[in-house]
N, C-alpha and C. Protein backbone atom coordinates (compact mmCIF):
# COMPACT_ATOMS: atom_id res chain seq x y z
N UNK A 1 -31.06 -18.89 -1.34
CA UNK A 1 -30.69 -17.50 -1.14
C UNK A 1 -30.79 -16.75 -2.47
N UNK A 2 -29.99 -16.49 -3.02
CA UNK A 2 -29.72 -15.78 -4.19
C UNK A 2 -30.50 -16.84 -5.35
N UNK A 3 -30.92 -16.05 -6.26
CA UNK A 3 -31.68 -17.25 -7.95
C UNK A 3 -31.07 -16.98 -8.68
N UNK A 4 -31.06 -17.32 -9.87
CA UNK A 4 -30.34 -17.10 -11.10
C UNK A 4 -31.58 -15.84 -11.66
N UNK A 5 -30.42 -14.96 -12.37
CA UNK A 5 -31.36 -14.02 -12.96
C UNK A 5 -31.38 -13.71 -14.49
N UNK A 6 -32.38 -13.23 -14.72
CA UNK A 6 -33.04 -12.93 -16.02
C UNK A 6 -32.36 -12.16 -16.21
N UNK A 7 -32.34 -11.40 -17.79
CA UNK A 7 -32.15 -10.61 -18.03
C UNK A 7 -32.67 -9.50 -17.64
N UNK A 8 -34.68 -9.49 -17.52
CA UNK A 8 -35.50 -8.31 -17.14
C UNK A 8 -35.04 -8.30 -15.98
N UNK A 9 -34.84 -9.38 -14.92
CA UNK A 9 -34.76 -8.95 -13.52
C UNK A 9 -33.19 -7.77 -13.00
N UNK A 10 -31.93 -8.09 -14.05
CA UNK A 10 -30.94 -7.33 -13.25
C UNK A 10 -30.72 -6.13 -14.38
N UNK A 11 -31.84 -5.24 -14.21
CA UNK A 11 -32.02 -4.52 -15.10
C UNK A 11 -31.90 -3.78 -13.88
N UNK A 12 -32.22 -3.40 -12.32
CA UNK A 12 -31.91 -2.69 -11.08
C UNK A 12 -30.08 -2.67 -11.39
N UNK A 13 -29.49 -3.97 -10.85
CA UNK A 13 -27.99 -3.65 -11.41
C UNK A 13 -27.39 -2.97 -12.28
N UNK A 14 -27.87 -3.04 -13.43
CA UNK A 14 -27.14 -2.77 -14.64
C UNK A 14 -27.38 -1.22 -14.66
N UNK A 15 -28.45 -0.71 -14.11
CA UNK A 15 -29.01 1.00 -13.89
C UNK A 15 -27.86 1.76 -13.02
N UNK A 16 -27.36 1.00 -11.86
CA UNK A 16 -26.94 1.58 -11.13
C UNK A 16 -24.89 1.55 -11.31
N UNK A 17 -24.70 0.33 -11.87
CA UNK A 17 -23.59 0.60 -12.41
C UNK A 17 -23.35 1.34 -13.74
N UNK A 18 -24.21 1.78 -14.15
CA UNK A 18 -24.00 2.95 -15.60
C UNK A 18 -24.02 4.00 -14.64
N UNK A 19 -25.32 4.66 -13.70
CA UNK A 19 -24.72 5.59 -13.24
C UNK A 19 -23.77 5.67 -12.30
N UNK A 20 -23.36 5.21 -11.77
CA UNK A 20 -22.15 4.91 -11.05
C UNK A 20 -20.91 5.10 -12.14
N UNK A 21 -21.06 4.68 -13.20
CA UNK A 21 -19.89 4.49 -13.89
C UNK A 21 -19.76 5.84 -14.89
N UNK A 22 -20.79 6.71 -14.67
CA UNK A 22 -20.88 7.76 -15.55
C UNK A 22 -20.08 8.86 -14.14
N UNK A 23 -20.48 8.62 -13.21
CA UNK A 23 -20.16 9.83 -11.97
C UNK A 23 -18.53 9.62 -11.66
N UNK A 24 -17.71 8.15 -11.95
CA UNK A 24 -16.70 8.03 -11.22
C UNK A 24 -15.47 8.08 -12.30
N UNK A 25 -13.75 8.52 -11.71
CA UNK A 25 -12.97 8.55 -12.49
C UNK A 25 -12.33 7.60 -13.39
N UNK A 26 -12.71 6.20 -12.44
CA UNK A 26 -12.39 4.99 -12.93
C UNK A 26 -13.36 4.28 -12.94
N UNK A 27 -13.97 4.18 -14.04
CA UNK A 27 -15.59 3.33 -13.68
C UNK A 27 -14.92 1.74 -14.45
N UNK A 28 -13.80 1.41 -14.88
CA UNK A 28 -13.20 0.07 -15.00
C UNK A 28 -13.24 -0.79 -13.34
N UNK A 29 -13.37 -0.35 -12.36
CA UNK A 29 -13.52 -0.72 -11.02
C UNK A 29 -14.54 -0.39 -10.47
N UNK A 30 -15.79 -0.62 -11.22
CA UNK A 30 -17.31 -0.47 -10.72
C UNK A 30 -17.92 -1.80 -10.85
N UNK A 31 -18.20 -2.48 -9.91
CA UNK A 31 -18.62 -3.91 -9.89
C UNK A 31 -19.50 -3.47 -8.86
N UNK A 32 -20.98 -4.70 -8.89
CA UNK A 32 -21.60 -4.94 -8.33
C UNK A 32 -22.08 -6.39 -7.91
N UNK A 33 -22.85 -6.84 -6.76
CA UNK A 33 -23.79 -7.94 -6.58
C UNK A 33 -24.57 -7.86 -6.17
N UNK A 34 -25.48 -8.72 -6.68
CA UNK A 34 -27.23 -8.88 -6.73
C UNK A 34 -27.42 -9.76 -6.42
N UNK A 35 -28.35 -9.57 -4.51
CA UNK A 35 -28.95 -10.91 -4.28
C UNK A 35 -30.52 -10.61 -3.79
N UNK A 36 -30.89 -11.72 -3.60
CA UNK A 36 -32.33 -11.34 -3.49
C UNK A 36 -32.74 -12.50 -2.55
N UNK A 37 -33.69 -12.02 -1.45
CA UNK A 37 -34.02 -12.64 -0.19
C UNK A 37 -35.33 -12.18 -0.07
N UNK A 38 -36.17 -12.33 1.39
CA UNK A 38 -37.42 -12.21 1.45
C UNK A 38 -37.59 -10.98 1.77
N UNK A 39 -36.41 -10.29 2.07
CA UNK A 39 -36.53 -8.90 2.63
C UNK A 39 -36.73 -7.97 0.73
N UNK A 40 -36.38 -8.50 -0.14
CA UNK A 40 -36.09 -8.22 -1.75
C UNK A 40 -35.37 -8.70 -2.25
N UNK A 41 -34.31 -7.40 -2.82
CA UNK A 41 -33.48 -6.96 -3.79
C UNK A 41 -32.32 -6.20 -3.02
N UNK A 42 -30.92 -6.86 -2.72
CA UNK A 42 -29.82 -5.94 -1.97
C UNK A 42 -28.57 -5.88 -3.33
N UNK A 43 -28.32 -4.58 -3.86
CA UNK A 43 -27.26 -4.50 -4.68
C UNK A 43 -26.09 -3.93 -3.92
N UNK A 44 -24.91 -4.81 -3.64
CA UNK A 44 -23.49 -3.82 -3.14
C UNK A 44 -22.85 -3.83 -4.07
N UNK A 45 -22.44 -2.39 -4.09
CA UNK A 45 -21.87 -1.84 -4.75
C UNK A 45 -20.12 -1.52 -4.50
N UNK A 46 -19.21 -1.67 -5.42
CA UNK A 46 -17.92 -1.58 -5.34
C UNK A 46 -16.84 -0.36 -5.88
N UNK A 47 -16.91 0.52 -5.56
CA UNK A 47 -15.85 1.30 -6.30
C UNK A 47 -14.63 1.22 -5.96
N UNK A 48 -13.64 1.93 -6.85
CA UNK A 48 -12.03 2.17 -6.34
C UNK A 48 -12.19 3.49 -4.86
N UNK A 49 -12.07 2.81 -3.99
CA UNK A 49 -11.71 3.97 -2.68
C UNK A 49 -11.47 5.90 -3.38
N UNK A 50 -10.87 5.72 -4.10
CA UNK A 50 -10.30 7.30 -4.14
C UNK A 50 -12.01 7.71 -5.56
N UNK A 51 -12.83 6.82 -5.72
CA UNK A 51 -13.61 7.13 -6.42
C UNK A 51 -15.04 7.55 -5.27
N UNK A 52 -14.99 6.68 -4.32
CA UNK A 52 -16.10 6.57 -2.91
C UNK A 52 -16.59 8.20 -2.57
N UNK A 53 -16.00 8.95 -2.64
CA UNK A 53 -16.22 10.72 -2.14
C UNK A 53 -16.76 10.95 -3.57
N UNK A 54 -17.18 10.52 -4.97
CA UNK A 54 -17.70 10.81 -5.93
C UNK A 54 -19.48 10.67 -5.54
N UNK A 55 -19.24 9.53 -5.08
CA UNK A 55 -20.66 8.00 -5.01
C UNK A 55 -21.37 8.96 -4.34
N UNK A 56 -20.77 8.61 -3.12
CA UNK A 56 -21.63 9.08 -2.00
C UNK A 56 -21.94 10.38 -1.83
N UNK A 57 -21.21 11.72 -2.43
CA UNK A 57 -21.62 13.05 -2.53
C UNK A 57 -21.63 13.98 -0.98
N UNK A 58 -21.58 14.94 -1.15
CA UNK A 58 -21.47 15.68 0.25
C UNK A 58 -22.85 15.32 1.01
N UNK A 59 -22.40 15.17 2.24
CA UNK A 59 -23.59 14.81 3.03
C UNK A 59 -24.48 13.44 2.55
N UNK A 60 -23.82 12.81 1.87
CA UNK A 60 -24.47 11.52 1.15
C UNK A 60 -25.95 11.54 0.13
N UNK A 61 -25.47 13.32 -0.31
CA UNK A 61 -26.85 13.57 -1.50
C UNK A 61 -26.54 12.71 -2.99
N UNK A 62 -25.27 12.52 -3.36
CA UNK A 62 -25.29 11.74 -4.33
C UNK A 62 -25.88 10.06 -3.96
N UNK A 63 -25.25 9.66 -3.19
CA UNK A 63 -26.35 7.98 -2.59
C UNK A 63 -27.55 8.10 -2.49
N UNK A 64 -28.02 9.34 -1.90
CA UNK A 64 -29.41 8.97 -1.55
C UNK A 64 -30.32 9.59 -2.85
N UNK A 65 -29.48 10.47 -4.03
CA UNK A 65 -30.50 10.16 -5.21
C UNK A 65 -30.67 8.68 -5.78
N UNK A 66 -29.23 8.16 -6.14
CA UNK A 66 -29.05 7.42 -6.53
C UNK A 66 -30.05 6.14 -6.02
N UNK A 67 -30.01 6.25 -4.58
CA UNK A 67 -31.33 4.97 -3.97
C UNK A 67 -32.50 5.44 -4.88
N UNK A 68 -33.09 6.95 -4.69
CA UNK A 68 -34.09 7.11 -4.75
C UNK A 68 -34.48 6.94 -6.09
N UNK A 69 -33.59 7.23 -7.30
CA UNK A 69 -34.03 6.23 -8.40
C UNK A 69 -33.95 4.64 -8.59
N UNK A 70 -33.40 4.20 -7.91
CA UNK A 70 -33.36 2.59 -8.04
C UNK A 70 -34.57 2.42 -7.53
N UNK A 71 -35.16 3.15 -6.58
CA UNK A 71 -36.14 2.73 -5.91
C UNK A 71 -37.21 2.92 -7.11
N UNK A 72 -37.38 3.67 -7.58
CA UNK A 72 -38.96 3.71 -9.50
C UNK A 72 -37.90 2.57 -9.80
N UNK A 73 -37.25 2.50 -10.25
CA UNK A 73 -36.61 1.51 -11.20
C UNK A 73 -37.59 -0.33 -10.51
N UNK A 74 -37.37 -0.53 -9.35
CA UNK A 74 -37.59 -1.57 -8.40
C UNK A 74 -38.94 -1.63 -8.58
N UNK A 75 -39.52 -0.33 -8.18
CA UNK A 75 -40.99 -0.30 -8.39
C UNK A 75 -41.64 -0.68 -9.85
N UNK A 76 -41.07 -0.55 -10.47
CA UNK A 76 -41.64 -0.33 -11.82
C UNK A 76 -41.64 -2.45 -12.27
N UNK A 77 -40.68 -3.05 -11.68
CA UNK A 77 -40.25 -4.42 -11.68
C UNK A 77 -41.14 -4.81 -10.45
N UNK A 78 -41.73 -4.59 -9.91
CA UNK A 78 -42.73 -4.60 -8.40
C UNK A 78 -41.51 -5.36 -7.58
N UNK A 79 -40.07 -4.92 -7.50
CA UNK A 79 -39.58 -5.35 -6.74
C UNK A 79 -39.54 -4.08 -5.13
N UNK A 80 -38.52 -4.64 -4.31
CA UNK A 80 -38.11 -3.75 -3.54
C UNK A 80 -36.26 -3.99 -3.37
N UNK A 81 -36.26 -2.29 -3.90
CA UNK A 81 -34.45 -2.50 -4.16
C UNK A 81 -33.84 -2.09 -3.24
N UNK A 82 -32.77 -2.21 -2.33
CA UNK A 82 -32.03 -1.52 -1.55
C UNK A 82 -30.23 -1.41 -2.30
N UNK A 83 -29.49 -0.33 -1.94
CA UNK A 83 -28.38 -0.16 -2.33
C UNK A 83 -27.65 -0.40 -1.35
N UNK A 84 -25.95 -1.20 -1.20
CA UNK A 84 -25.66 -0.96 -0.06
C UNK A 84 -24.19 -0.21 -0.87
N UNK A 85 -23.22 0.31 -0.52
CA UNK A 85 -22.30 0.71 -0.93
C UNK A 85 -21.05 0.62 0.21
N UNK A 86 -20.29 -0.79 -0.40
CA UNK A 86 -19.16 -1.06 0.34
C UNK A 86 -18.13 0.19 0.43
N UNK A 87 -17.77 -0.32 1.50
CA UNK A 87 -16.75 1.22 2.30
C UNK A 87 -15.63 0.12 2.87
N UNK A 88 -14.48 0.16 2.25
CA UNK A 88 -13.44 -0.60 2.75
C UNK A 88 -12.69 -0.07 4.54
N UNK A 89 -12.53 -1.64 5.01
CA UNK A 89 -11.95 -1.28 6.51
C UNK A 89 -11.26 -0.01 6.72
N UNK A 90 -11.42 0.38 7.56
CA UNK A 90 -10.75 2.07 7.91
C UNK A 90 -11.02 3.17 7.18
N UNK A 91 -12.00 3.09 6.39
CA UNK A 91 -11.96 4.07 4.89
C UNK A 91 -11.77 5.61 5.71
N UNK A 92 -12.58 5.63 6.89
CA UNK A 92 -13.00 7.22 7.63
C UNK A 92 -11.81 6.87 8.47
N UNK A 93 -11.05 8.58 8.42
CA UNK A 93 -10.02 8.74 8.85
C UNK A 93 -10.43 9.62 10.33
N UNK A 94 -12.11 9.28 11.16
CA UNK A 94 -11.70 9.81 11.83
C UNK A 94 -13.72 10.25 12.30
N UNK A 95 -14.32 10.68 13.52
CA UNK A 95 -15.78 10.67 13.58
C UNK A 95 -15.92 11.74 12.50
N UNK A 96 -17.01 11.77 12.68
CA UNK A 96 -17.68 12.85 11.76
C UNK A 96 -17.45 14.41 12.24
N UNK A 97 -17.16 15.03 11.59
CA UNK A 97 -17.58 16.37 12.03
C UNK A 97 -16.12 16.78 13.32
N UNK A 98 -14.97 15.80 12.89
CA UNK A 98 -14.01 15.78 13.59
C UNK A 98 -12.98 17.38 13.12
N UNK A 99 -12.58 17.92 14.04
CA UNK A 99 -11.35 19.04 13.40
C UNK A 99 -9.92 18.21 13.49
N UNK A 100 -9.91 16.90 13.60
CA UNK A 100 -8.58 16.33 13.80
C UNK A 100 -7.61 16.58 12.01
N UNK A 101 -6.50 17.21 12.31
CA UNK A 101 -5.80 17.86 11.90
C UNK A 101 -6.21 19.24 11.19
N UNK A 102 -7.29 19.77 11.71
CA UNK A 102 -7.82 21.06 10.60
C UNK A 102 -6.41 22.10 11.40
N UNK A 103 -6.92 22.93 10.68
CA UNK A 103 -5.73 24.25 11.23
C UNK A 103 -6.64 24.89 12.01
N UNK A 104 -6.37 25.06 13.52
CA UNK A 104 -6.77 25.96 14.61
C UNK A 104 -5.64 26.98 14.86
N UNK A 105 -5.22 27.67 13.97
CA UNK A 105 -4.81 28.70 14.39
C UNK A 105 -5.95 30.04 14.67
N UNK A 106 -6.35 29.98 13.84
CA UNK A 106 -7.51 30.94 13.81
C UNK A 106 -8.25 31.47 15.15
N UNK A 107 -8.63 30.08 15.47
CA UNK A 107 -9.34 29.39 16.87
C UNK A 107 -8.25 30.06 17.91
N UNK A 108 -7.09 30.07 18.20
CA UNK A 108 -6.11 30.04 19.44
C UNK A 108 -6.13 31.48 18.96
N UNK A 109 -5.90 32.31 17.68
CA UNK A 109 -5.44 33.67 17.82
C UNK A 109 -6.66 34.54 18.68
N UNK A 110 -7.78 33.60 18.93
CA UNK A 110 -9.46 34.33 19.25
C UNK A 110 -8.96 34.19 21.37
N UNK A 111 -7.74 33.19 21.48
CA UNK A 111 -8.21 32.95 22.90
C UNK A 111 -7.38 34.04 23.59
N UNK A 112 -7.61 34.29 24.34
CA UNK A 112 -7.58 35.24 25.23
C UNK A 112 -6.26 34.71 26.55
């Protein structure tokens, strides 16, 4: 499963926990692992929970730059990198795009 790695090879890791560790409040709780299978290169990634709404960015534009440079980074190593970014049990308080607890007053002063 996993090989022992080079120095040149976890040069994908080491990219993504600097920026990771440059974006978050506590980057002392930025850990990662690097394994590599036939599918590539899978890095998960670990932050402190109250750091996770940094990572991932509204609408998940901060993750998906962040892939999209690992991805030259990967290329440039002729690997293929994927990011995964652990999300601890229950992290979402709820579906997406939920109004559960928003304030509907607004909403009820409109009803008729």
């Amino acid at each position: 499963m996993a090989k022992a790695s080079t120095p040149s090879e976890t040069r994908d890791q080491e990219f993504v926990e600097y920026v990771v560790k440059m974006l978050v409040d506590r980057p002392e709780d930025v850990t990662s692992e690097r394994t590599v299978d036939e599918m590539g290169v899978l890095i998960t990634l670990k932050v402190n929970p109250a750091d996770l709404g940094q990572v991932i960015g509204r609408q998940g534009q901060t993750a998906k730059a962040i892939r999209t440079l690992l991805r030259v980074v990967g290329a440039k190593n002729h690997a293929r990198v994927n990011l995964k970014i652990y999300e601890p049990e229950g992290f979402r308080k709820g579906p997406r795009g939920s109004s559960e607890g928003a304030d509907t007053s607004a909403v009820d002063d409109l009803k008729i």
